[in-house]
PDB file of N, CA and C in Angstrom:
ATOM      1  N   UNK A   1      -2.649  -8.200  22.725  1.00  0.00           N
ATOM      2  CA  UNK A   1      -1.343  -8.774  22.945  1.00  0.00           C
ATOM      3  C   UNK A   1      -1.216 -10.146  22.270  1.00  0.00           C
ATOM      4  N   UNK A   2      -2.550 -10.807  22.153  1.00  0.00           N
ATOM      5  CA  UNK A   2      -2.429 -12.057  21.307  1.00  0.00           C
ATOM      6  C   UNK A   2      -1.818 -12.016  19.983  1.00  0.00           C
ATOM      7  N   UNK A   3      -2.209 -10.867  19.451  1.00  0.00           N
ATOM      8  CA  UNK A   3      -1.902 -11.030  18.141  1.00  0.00           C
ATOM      9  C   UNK A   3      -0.384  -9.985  17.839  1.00  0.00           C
ATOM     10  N   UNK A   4       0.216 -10.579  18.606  1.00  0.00           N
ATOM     11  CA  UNK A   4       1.622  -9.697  18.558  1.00  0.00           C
ATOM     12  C   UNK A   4       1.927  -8.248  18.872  1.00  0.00           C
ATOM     13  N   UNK A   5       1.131  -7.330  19.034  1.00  0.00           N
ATOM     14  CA  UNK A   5       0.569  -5.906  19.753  1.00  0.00           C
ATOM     15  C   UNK A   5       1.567  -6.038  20.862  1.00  0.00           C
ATOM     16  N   UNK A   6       2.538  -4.884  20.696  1.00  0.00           N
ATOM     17  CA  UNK A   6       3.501  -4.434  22.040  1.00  0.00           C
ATOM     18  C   UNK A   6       2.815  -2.788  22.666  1.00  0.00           C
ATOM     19  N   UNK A   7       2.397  -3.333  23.532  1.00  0.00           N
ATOM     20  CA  UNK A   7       2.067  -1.733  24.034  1.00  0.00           C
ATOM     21  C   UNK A   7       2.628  -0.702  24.339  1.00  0.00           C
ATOM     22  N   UNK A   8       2.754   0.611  24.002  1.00  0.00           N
ATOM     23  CA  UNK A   8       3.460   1.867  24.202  1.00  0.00           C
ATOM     24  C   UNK A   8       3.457   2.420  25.805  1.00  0.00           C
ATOM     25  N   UNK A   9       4.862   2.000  26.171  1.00  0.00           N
ATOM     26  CA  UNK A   9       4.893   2.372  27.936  1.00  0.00           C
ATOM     27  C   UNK A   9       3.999   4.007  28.146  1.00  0.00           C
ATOM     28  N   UNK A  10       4.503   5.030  27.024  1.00  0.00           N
ATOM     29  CA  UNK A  10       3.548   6.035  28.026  1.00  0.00           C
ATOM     30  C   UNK A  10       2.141   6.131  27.952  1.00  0.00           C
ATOM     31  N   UNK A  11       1.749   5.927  26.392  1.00  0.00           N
ATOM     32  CA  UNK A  11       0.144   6.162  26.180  1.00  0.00           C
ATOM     33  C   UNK A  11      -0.246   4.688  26.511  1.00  0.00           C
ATOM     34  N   UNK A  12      -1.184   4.038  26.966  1.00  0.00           N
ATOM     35  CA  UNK A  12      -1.480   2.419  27.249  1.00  0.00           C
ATOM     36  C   UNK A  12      -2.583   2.365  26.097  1.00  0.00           C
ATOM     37  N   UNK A  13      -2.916   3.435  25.384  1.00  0.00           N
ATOM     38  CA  UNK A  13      -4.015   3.304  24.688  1.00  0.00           C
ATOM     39  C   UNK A  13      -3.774   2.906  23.189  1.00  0.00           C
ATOM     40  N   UNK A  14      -1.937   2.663  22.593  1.00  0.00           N
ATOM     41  CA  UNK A  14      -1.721   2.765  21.697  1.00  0.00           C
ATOM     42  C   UNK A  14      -0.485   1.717  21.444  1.00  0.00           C
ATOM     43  N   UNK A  15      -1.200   1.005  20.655  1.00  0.00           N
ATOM     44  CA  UNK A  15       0.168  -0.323  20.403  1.00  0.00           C
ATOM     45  C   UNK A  15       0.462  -0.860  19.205  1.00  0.00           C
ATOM     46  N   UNK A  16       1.466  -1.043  18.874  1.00  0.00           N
ATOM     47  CA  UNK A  16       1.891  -1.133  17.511  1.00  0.00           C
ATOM     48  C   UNK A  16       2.731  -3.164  17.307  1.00  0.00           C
ATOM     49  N   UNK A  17       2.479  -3.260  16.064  1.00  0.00           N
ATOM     50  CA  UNK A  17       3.083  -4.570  15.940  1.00  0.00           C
ATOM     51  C   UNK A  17       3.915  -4.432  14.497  1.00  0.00           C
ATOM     52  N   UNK A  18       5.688  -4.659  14.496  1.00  0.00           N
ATOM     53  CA  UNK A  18       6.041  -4.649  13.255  1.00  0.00           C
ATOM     54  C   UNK A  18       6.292  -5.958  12.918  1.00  0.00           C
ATOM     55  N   UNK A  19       6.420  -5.694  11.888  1.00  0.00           N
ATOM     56  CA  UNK A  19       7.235  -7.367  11.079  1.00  0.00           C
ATOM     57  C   UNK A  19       7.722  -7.282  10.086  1.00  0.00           C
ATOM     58  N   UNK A  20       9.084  -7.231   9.636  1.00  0.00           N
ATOM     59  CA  UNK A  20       9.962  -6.736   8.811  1.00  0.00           C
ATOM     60  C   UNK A  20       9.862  -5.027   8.793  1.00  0.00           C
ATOM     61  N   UNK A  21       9.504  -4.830   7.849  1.00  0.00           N
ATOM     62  CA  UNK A  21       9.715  -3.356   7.167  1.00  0.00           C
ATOM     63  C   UNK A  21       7.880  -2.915   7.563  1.00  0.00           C
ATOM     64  N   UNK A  22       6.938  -3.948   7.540  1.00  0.00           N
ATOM     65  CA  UNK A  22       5.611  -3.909   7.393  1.00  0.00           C
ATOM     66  C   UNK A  22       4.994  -3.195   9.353  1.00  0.00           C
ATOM     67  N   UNK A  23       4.566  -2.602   9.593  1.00  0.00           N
ATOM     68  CA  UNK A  23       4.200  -2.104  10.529  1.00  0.00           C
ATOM     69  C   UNK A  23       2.381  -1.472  10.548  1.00  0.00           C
ATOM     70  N   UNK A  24       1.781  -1.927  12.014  1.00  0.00           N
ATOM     71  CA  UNK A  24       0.422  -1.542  12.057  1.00  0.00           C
ATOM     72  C   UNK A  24       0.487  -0.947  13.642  1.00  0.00           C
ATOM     73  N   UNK A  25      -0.145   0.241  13.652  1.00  0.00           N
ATOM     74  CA  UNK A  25      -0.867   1.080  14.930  1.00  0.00           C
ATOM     75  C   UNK A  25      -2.146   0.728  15.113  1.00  0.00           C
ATOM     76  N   UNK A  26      -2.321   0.106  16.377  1.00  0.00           N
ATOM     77  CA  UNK A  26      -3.678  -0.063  17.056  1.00  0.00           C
ATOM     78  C   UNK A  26      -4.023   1.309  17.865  1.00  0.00           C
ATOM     79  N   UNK A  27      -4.878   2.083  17.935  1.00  0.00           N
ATOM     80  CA  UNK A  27      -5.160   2.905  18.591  1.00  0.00           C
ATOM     81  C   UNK A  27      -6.208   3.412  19.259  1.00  0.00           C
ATOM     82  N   UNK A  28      -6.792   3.081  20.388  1.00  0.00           N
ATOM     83  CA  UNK A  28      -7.946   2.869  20.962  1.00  0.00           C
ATOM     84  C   UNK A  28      -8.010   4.167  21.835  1.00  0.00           C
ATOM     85  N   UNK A  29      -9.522   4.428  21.520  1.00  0.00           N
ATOM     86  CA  UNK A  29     -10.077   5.359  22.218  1.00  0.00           C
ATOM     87  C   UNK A  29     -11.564   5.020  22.483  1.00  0.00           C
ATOM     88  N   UNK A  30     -11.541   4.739  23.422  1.00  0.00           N
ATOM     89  CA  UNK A  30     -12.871   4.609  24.303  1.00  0.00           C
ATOM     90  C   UNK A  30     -14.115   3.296  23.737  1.00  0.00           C
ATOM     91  N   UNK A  31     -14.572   3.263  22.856  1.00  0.00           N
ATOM     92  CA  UNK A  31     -15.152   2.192  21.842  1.00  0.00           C
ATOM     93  C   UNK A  31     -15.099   2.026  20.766  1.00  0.00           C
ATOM     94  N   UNK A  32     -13.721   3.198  20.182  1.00  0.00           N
ATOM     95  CA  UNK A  32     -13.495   3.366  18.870  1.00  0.00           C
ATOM     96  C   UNK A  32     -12.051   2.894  18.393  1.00  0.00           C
ATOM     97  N   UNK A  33     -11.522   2.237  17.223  1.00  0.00           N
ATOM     98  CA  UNK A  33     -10.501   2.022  17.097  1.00  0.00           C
ATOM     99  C   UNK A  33      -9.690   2.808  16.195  1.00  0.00           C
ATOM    100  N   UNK A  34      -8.542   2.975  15.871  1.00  0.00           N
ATOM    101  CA  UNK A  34      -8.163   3.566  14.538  1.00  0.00           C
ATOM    102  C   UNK A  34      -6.981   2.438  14.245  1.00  0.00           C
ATOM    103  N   UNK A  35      -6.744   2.142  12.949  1.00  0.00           N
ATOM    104  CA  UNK A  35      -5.836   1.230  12.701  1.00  0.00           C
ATOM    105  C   UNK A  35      -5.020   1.885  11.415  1.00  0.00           C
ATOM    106  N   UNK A  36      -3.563   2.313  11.731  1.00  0.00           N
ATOM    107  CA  UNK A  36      -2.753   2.817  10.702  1.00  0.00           C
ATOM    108  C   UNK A  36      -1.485   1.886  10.474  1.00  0.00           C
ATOM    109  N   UNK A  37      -1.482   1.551   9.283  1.00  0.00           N
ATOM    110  CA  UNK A  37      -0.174   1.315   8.344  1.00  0.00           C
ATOM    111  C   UNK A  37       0.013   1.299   7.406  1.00  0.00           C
ATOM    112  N   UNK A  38       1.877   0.766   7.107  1.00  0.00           N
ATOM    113  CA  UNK A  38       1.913   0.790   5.404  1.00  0.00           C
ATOM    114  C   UNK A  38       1.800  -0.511   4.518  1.00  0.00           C
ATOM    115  N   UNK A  39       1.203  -1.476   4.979  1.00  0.00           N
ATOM    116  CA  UNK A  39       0.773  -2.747   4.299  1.00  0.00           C
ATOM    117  C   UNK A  39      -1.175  -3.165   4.265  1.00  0.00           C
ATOM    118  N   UNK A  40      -1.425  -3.133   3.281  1.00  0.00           N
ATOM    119  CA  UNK A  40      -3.020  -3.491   3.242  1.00  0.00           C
ATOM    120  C   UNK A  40      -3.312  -4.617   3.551  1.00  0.00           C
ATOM    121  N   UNK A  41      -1.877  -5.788   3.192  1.00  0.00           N
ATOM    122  CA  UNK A  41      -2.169  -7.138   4.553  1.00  0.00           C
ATOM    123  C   UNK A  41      -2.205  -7.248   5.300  1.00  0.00           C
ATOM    124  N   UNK A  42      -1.495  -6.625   6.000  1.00  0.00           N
ATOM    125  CA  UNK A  42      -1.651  -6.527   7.178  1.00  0.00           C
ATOM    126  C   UNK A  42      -2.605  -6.371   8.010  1.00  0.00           C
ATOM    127  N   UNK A  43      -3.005  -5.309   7.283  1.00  0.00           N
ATOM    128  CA  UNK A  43      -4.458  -4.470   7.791  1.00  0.00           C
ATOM    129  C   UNK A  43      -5.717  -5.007   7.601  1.00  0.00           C
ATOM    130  N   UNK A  44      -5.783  -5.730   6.698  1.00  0.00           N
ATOM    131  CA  UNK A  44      -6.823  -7.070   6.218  1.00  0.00           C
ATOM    132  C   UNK A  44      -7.011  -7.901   7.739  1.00  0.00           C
ATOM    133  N   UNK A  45      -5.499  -8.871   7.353  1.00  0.00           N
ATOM    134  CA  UNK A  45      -5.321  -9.980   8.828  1.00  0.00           C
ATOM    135  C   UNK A  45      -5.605  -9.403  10.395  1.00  0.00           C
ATOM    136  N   UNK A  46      -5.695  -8.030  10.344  1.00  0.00           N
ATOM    137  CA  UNK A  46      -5.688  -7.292  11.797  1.00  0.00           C
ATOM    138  C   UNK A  46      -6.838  -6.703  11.990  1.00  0.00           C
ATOM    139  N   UNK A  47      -7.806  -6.652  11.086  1.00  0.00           N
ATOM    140  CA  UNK A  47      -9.183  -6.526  10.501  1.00  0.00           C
ATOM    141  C   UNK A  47      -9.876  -8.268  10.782  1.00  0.00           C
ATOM    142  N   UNK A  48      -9.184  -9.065  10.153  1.00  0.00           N
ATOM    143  CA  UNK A  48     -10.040 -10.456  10.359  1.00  0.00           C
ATOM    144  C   UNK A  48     -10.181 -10.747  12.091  1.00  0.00           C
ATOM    145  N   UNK A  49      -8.548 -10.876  12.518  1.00  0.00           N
ATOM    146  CA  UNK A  49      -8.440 -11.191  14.019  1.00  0.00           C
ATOM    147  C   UNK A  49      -9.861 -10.397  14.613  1.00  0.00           C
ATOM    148  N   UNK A  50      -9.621  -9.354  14.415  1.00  0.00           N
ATOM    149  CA  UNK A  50     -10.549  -8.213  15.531  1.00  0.00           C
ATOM    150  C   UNK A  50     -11.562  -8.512  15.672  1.00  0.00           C
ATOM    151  N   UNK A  51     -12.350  -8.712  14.052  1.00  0.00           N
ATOM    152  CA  UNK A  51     -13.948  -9.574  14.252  1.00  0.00           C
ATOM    153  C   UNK A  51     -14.515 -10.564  14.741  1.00  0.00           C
ATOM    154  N   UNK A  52     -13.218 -11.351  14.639  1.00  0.00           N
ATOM    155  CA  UNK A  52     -13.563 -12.479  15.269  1.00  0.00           C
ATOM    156  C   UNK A  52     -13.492 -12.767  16.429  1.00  0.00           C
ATOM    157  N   UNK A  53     -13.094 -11.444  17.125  1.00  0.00           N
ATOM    158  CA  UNK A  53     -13.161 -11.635  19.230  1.00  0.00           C
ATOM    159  C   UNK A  53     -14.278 -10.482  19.242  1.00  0.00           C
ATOM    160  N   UNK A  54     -14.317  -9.654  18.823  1.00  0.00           N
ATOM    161  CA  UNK A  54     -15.476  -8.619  19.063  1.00  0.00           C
ATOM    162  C   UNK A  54     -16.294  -8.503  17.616  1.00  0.00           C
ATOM    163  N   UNK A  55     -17.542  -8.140  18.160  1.00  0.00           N
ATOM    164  CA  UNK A  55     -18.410  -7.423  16.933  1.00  0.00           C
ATOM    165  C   UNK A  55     -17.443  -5.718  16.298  1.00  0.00           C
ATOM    166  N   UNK A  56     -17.691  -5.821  15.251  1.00  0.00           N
ATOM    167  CA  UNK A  56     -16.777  -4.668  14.823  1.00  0.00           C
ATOM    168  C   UNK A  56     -17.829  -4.116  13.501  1.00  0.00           C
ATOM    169  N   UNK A  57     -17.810  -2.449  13.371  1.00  0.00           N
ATOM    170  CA  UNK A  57     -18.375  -1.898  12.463  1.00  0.00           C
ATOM    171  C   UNK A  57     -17.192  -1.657  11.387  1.00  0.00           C
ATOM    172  N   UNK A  58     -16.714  -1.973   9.899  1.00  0.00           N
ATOM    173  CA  UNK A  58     -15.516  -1.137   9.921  1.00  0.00           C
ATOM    174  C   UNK A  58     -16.207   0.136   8.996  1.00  0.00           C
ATOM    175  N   UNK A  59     -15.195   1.210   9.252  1.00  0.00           N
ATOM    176  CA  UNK A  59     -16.168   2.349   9.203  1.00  0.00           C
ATOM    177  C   UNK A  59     -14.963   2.975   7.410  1.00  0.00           C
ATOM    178  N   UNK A  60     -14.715   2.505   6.998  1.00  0.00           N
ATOM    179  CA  UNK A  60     -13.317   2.379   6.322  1.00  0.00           C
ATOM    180  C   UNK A  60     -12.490   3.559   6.204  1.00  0.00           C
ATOM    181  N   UNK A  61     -11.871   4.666   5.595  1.00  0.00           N
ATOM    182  CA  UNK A  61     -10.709   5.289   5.675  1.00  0.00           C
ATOM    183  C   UNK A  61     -10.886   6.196   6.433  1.00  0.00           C
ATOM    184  N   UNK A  62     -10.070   6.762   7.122  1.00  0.00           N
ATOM    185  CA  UNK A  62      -9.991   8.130   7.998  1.00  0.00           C
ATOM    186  C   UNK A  62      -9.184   9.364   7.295  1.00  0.00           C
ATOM    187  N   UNK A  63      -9.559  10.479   6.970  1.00  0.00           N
ATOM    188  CA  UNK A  63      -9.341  11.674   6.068  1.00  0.00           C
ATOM    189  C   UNK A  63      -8.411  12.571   6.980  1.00  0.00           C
ATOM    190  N   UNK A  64      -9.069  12.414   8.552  1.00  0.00           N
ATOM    191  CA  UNK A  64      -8.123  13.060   9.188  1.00  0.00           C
ATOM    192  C   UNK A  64      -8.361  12.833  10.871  1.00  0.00           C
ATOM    193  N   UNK A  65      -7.990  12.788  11.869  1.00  0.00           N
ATOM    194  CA  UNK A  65      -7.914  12.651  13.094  1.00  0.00           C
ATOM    195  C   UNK A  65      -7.473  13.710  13.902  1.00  0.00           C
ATOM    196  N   UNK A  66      -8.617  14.133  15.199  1.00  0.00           N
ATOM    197  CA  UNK A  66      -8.294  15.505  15.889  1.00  0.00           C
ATOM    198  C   UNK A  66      -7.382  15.148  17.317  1.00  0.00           C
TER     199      UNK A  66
END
């Protein structure tokens, strides 16, 4: 929520932050994260924040999600 993250009333596990046209999905499952959008700055700056409150592996692109 610090970093601008509005949480999705039904799933609590999934929160998104836009800014202009630029938009990122946080999506947490259990100790794993997934992070989707359409700006690579974004995703950088939301990548820096994260490391720097938790240890983080980044595991880099996802091909597909079940």
């Amino acid at each position: 929520m610090s970093f601008e993250f509005k949480e999705n009333i039904v799933d609590r596990c999934i929160y998104l932050k836009v800014s202009w046209s630029k938009f990122i999905f946080f999506i947490l499952c259990v100790d794993d994260i997934l992070l989707t959008t359409n700006d690579f700055g974004l995703l950088s700056e939301t990548k820096k924040f994260i490391s720097n409150k938790f240890e983080m592996k980044d595991m880099s692109e996802t091909y597909y999600v079940i």
